[in-house]
PDB file of N, CA and C in Angstrom:
ATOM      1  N   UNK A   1       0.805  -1.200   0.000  1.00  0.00           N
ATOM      2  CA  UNK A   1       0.000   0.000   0.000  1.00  0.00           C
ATOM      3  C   UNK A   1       0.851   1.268   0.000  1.00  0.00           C
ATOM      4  N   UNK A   2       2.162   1.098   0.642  1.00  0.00           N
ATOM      5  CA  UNK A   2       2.791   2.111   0.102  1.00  0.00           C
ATOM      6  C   UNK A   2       2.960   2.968  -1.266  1.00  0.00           C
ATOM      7  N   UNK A   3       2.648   1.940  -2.033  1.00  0.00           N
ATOM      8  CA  UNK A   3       2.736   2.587  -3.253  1.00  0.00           C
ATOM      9  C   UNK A   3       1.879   4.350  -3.715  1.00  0.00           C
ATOM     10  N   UNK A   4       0.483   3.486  -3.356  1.00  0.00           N
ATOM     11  CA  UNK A   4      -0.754   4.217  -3.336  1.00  0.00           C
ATOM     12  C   UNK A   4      -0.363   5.523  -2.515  1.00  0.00           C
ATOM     13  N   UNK A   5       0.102   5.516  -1.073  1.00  0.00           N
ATOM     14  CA  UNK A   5       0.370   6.922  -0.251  1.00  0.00           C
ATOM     15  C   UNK A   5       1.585   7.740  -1.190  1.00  0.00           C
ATOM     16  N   UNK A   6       2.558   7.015  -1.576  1.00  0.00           N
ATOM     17  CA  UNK A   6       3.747   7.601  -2.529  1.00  0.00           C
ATOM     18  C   UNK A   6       2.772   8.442  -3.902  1.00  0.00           C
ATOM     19  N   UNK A   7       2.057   7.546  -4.105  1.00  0.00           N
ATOM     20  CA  UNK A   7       1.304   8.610  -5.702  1.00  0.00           C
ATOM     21  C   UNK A   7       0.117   9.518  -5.215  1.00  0.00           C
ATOM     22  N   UNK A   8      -0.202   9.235  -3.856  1.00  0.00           N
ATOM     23  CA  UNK A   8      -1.071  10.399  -3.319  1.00  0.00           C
ATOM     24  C   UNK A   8      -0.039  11.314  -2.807  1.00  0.00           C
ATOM     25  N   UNK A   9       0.950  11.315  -2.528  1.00  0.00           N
ATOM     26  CA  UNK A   9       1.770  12.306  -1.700  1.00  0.00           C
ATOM     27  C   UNK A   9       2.550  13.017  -3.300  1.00  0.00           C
ATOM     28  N   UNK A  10       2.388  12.372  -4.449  1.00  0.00           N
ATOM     29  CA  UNK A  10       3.044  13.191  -5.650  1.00  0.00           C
ATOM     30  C   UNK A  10       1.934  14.309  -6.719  1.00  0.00           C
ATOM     31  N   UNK A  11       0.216  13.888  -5.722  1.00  0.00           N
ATOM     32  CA  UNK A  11      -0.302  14.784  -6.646  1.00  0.00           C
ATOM     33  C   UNK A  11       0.032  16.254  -6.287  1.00  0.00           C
ATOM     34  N   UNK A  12      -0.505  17.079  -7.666  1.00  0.00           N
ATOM     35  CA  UNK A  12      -0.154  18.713  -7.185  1.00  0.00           C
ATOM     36  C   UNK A  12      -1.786  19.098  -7.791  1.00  0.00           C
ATOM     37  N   UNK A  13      -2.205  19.540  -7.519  1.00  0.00           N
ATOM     38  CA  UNK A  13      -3.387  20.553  -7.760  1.00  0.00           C
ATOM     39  C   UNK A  13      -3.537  21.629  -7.046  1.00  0.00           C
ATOM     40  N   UNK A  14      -4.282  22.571  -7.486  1.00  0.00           N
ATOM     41  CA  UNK A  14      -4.829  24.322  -7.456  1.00  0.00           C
ATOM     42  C   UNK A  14      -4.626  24.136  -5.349  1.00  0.00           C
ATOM     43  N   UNK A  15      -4.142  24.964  -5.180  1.00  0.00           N
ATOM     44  CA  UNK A  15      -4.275  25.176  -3.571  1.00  0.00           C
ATOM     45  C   UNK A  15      -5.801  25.183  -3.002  1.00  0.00           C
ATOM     46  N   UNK A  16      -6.407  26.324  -3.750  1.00  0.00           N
ATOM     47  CA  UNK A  16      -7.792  26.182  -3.011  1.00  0.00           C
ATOM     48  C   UNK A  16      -8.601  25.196  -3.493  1.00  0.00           C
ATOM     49  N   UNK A  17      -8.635  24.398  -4.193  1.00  0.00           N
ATOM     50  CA  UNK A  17      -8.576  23.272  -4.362  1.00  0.00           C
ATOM     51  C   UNK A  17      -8.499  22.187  -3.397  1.00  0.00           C
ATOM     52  N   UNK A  18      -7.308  21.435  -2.909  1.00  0.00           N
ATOM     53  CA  UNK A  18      -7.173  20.807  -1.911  1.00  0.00           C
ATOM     54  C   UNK A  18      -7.297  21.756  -0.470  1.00  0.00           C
ATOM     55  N   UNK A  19      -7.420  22.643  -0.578  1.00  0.00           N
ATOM     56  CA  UNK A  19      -7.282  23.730   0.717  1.00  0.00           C
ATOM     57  C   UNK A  19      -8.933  23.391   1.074  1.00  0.00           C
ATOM     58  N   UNK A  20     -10.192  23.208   0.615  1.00  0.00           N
ATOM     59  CA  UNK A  20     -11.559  22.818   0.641  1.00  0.00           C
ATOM     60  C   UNK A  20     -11.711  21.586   0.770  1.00  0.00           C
ATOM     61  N   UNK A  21     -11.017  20.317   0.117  1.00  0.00           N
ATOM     62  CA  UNK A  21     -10.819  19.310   0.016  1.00  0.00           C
ATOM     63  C   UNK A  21     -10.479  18.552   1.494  1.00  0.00           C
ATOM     64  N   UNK A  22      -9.213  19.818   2.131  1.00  0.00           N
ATOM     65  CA  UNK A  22      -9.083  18.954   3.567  1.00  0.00           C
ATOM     66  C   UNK A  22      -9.928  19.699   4.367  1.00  0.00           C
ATOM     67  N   UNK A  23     -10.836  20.434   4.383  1.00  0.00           N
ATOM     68  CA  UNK A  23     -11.925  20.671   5.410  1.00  0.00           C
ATOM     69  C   UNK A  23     -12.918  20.033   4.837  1.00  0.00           C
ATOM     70  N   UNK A  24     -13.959  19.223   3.799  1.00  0.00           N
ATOM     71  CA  UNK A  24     -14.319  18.026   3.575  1.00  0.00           C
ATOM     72  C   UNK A  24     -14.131  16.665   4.169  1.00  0.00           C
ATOM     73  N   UNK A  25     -12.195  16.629   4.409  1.00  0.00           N
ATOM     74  CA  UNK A  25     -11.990  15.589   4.673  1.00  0.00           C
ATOM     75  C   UNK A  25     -12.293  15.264   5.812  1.00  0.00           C
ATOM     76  N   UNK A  26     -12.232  16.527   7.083  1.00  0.00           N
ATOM     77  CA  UNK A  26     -12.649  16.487   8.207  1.00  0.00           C
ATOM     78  C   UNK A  26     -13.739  15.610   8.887  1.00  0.00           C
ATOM     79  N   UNK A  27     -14.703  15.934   7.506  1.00  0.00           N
ATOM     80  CA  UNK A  27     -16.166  15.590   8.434  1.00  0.00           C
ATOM     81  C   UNK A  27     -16.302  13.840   7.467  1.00  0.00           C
ATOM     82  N   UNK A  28     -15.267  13.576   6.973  1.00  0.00           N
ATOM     83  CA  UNK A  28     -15.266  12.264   5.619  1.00  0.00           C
ATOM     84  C   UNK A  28     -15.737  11.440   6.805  1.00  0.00           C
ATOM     85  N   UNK A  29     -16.768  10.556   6.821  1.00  0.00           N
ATOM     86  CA  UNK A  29     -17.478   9.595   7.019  1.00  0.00           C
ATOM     87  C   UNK A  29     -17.661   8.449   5.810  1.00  0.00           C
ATOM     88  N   UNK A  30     -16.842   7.499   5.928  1.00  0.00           N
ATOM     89  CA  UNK A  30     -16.446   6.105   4.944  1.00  0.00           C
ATOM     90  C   UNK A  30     -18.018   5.858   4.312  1.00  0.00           C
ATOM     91  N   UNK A  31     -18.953   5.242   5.445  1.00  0.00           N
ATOM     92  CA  UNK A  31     -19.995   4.788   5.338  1.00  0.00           C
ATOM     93  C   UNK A  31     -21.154   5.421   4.003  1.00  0.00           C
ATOM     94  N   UNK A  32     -20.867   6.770   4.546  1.00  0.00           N
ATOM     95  CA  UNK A  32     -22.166   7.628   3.961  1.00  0.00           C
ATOM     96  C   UNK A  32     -21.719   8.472   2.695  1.00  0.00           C
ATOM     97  N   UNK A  33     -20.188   8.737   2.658  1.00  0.00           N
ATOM     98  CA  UNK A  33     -19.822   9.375   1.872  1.00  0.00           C
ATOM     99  C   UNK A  33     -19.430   8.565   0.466  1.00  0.00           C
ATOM    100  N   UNK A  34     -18.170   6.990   0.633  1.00  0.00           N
ATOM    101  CA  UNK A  34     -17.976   6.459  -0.364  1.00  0.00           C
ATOM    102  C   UNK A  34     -18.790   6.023  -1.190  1.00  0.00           C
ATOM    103  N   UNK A  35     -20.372   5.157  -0.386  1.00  0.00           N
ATOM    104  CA  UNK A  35     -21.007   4.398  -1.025  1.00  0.00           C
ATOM    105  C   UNK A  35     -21.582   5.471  -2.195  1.00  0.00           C
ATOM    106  N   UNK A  36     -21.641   6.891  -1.856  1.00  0.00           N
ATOM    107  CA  UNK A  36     -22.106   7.516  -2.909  1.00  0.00           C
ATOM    108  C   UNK A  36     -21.307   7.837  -3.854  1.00  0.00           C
ATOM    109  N   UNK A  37     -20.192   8.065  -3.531  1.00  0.00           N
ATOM    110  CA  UNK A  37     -19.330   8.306  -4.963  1.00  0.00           C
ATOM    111  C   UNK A  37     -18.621   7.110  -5.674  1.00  0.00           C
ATOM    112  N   UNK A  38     -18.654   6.127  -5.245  1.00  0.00           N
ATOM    113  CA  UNK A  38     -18.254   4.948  -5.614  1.00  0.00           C
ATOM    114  C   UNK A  38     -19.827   4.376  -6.734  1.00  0.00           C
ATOM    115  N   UNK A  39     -20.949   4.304  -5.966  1.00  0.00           N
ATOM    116  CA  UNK A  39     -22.011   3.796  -6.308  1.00  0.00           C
ATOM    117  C   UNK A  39     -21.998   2.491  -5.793  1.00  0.00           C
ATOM    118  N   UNK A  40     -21.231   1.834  -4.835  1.00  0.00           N
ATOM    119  CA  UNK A  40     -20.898   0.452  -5.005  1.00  0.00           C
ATOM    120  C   UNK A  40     -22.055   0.550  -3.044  1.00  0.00           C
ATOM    121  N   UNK A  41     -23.093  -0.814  -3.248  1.00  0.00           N
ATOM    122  CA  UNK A  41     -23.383  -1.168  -2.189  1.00  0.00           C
ATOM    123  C   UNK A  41     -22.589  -1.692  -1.257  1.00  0.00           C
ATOM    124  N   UNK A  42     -21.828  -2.662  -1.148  1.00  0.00           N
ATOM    125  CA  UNK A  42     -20.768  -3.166  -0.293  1.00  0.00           C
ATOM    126  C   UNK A  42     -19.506  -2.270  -0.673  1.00  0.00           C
ATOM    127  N   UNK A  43     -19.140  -1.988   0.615  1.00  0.00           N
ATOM    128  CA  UNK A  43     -17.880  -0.746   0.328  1.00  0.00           C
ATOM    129  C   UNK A  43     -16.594  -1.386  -0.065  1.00  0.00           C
ATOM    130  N   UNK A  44     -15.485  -1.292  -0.848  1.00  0.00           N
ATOM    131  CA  UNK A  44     -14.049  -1.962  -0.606  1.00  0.00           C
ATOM    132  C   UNK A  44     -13.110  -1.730   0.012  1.00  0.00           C
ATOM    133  N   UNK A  45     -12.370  -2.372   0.278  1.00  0.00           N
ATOM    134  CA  UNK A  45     -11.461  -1.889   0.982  1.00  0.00           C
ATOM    135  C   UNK A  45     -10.852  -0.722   1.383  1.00  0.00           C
ATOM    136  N   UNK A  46      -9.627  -0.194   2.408  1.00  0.00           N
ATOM    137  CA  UNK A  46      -9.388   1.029   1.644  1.00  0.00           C
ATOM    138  C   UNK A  46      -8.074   1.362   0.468  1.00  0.00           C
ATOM    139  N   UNK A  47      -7.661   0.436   0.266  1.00  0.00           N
ATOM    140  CA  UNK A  47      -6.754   0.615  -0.657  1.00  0.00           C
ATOM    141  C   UNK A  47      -7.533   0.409  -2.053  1.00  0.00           C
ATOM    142  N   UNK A  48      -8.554  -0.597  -2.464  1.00  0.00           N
ATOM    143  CA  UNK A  48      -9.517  -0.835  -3.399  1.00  0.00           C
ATOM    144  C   UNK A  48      -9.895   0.750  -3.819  1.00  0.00           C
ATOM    145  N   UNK A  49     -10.187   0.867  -2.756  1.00  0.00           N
ATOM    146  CA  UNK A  49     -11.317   2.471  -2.836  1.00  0.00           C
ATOM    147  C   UNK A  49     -10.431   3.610  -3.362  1.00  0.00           C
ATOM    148  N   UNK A  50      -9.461   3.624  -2.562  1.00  0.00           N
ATOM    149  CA  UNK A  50      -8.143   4.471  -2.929  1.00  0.00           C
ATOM    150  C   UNK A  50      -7.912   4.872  -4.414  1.00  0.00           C
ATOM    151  N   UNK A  51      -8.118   3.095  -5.289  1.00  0.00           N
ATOM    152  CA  UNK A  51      -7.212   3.351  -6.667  1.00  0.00           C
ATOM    153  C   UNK A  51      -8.162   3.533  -7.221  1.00  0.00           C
ATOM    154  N   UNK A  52      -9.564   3.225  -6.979  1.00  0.00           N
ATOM    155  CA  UNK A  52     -11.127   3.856  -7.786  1.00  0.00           C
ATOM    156  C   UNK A  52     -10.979   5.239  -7.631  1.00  0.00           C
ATOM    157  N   UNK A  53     -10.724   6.176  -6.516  1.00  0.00           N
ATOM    158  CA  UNK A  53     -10.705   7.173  -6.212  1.00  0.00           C
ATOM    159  C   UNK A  53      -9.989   7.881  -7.277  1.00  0.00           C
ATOM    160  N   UNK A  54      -8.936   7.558  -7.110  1.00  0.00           N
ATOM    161  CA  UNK A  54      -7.818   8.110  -7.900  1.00  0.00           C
ATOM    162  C   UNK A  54      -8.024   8.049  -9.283  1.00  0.00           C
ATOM    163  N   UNK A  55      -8.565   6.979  -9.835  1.00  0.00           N
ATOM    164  CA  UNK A  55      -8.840   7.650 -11.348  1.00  0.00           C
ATOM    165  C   UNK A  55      -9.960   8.017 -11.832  1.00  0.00           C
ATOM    166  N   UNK A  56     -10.952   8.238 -10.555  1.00  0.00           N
ATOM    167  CA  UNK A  56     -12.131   8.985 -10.556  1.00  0.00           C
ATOM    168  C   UNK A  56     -11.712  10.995 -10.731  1.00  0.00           C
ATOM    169  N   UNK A  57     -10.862  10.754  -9.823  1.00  0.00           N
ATOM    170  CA  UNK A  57     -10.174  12.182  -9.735  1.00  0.00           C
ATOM    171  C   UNK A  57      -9.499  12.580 -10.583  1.00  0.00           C
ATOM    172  N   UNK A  58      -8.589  11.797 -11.113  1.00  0.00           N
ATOM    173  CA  UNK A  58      -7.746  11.764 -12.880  1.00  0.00           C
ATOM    174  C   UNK A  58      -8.760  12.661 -13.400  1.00  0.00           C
ATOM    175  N   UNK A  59      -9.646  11.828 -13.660  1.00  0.00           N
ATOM    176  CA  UNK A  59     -10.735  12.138 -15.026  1.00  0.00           C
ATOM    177  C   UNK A  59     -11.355  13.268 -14.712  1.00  0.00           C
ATOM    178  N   UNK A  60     -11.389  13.800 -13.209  1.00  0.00           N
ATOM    179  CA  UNK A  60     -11.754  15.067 -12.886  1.00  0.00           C
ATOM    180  C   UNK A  60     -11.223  16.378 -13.273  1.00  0.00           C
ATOM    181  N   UNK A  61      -9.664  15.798 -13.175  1.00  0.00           N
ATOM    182  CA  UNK A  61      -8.581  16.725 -12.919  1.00  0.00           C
ATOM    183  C   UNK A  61      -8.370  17.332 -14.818  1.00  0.00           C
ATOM    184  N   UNK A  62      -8.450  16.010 -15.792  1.00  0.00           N
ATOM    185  CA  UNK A  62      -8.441  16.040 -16.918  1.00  0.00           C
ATOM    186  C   UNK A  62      -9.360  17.354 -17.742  1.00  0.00           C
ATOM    187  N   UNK A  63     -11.028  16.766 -17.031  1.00  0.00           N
ATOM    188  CA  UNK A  63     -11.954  17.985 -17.146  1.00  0.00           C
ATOM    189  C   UNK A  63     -11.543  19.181 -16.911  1.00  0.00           C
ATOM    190  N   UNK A  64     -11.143  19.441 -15.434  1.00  0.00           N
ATOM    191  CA  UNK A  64     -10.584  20.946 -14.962  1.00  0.00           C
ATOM    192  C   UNK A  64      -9.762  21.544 -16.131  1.00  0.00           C
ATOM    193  N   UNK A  65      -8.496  20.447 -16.309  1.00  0.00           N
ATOM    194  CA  UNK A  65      -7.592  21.554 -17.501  1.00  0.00           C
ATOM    195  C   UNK A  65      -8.089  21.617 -18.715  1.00  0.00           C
ATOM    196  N   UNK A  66      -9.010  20.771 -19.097  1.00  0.00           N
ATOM    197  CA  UNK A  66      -9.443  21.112 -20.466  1.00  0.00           C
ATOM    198  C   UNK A  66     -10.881  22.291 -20.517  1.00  0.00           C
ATOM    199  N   UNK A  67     -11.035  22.390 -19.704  1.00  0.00           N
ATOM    200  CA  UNK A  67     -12.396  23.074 -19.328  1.00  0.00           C
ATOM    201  C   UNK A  67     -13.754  22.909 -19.739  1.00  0.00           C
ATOM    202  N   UNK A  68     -13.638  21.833 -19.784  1.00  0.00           N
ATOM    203  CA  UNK A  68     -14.729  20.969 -19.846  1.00  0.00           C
ATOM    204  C   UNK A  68     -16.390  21.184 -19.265  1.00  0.00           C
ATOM    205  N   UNK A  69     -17.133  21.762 -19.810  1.00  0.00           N
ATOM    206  CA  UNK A  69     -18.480  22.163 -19.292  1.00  0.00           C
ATOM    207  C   UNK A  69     -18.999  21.329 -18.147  1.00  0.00           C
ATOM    208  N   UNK A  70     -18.702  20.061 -18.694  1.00  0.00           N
ATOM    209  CA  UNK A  70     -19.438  18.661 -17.764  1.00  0.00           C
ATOM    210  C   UNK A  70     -19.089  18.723 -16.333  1.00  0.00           C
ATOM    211  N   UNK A  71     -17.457  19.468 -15.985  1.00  0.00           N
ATOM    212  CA  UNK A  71     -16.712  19.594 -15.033  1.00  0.00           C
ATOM    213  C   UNK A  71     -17.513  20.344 -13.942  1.00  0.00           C
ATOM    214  N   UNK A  72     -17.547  19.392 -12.737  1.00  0.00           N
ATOM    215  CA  UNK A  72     -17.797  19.734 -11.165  1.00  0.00           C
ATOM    216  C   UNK A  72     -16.870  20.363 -10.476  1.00  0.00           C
ATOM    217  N   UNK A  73     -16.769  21.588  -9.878  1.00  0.00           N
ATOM    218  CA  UNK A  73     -15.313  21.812  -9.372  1.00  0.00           C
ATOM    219  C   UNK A  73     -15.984  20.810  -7.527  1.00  0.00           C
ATOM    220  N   UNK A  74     -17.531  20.756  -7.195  1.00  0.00           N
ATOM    221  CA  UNK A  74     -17.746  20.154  -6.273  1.00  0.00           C
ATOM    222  C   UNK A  74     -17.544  18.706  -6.153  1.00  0.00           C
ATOM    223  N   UNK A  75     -18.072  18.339  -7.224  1.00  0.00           N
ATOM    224  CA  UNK A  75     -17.940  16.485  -7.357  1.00  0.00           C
ATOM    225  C   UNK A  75     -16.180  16.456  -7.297  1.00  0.00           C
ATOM    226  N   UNK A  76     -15.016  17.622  -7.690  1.00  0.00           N
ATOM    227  CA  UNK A  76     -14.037  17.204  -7.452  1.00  0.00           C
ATOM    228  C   UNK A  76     -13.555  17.331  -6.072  1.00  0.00           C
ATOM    229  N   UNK A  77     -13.831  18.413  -5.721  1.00  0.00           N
ATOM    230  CA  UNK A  77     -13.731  18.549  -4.090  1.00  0.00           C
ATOM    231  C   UNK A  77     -14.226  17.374  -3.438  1.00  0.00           C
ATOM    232  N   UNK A  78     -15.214  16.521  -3.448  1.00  0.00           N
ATOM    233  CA  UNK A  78     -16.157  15.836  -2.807  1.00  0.00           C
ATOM    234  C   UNK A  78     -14.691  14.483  -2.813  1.00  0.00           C
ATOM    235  N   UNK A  79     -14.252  14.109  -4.160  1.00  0.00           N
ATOM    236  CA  UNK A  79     -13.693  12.992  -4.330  1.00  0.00           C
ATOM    237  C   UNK A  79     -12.183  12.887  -3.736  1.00  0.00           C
ATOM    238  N   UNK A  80     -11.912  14.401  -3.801  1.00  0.00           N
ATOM    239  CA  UNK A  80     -10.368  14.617  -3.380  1.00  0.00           C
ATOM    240  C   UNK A  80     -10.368  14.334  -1.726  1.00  0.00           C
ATOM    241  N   UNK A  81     -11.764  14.923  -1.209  1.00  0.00           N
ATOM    242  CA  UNK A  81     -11.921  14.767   0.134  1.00  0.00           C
ATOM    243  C   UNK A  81     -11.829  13.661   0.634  1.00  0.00           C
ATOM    244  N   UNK A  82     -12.401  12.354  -0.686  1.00  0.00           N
ATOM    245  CA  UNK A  82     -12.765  11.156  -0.086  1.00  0.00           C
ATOM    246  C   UNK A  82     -11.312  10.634  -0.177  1.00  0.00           C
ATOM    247  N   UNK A  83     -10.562  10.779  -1.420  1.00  0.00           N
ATOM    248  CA  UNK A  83      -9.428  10.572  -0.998  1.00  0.00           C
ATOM    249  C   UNK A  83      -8.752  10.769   0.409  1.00  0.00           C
ATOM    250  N   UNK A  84      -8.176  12.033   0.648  1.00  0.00           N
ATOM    251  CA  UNK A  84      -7.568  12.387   1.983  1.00  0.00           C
ATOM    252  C   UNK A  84      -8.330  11.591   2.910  1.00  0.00           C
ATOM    253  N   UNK A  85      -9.749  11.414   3.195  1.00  0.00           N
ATOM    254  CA  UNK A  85     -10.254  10.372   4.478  1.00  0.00           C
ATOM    255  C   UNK A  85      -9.821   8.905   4.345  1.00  0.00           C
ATOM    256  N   UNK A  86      -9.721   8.423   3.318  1.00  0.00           N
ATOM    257  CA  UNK A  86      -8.870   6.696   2.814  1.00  0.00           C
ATOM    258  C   UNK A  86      -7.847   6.906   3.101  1.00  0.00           C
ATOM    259  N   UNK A  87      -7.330   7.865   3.109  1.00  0.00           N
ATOM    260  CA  UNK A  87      -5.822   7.716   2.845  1.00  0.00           C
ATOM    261  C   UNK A  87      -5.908   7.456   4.686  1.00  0.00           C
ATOM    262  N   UNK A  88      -6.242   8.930   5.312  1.00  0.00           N
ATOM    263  CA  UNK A  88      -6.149   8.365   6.653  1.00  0.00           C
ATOM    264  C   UNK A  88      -6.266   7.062   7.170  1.00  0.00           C
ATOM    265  N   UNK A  89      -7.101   6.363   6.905  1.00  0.00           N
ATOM    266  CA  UNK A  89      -7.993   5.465   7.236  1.00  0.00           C
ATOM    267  C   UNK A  89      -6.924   4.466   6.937  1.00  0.00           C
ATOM    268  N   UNK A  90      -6.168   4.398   6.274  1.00  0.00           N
ATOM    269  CA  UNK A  90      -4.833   3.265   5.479  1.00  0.00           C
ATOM    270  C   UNK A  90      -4.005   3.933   6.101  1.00  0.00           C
ATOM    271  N   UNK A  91      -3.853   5.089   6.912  1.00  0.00           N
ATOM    272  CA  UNK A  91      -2.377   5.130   7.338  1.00  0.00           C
ATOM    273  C   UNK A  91      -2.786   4.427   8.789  1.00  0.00           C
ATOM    274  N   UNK A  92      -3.684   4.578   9.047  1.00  0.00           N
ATOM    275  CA  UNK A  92      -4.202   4.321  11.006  1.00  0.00           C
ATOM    276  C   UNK A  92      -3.746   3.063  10.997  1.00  0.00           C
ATOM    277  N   UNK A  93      -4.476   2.036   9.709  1.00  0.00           N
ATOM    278  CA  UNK A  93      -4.520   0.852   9.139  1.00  0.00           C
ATOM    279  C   UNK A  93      -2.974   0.308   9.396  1.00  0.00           C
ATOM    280  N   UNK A  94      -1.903   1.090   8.580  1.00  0.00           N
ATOM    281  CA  UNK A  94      -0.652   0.222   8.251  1.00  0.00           C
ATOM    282  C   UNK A  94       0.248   0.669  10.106  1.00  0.00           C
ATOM    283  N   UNK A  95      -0.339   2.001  10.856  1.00  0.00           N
ATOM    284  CA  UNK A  95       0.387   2.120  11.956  1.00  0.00           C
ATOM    285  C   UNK A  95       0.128   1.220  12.952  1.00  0.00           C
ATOM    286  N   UNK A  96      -1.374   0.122  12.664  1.00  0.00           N
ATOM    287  CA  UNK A  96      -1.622  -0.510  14.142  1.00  0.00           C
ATOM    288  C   UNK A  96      -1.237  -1.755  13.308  1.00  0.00           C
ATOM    289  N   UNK A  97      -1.170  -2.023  12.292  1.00  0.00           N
ATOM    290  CA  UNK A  97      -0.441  -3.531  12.280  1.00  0.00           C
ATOM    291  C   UNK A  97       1.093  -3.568  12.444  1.00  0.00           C
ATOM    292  N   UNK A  98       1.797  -1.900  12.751  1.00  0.00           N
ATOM    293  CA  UNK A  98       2.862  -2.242  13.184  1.00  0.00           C
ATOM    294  C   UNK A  98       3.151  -2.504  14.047  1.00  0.00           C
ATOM    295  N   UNK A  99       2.442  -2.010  15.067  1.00  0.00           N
ATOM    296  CA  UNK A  99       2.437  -2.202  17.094  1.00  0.00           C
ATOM    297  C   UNK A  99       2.649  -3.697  17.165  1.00  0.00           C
TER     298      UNK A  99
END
């Protein structure tokens, strides 16, 4: 799973951007938040969720620079958020199977 935190720790996007994204992440609730942006009834893992995330957000990020009408700057906030809460959620994850 390292991998996944290494290519989340190399994205760069707009400051206010992720600057909204981590006060989102704050209130990120796994339960109520993924199943909706995922669409998936049974949730996956969090590394599963992670790499859905991530090229959910790609394709976001793609929209943004092309300027794309279809483009959410919220649905991207929403996903970046869900990111940063997985990611937590996988670091808590890899610190208590080290204890």
């Amino acid at each position: 799973m390292q991998d996944i935190l290494s290519l989340l720790a190399s994205l760069r996007r707009p400051r206010l951007l992720i600057r909204a994204a981590r006060i989102g992440a704050d209130d990120y609730r796994r339960e109520a938040h993924l199943s909706r942006i995922l669409g998936y009834a049974a949730l996956p893992r969090s590394g599963a969720a992670l790499m859905r995330l991530v090229d959910l957000e790609a394709d976001l990020d793609l929209r943004r620079r092309a300027e794309d009408t279809a483009y959410s700057i919220a649905r991207h906030v929403e996903v970046l958020a869900a990111i940063m809460g997985e990611a937590r959620l996988l670091r808590a994850g890899l610190g208590a199977e080290a204890v």
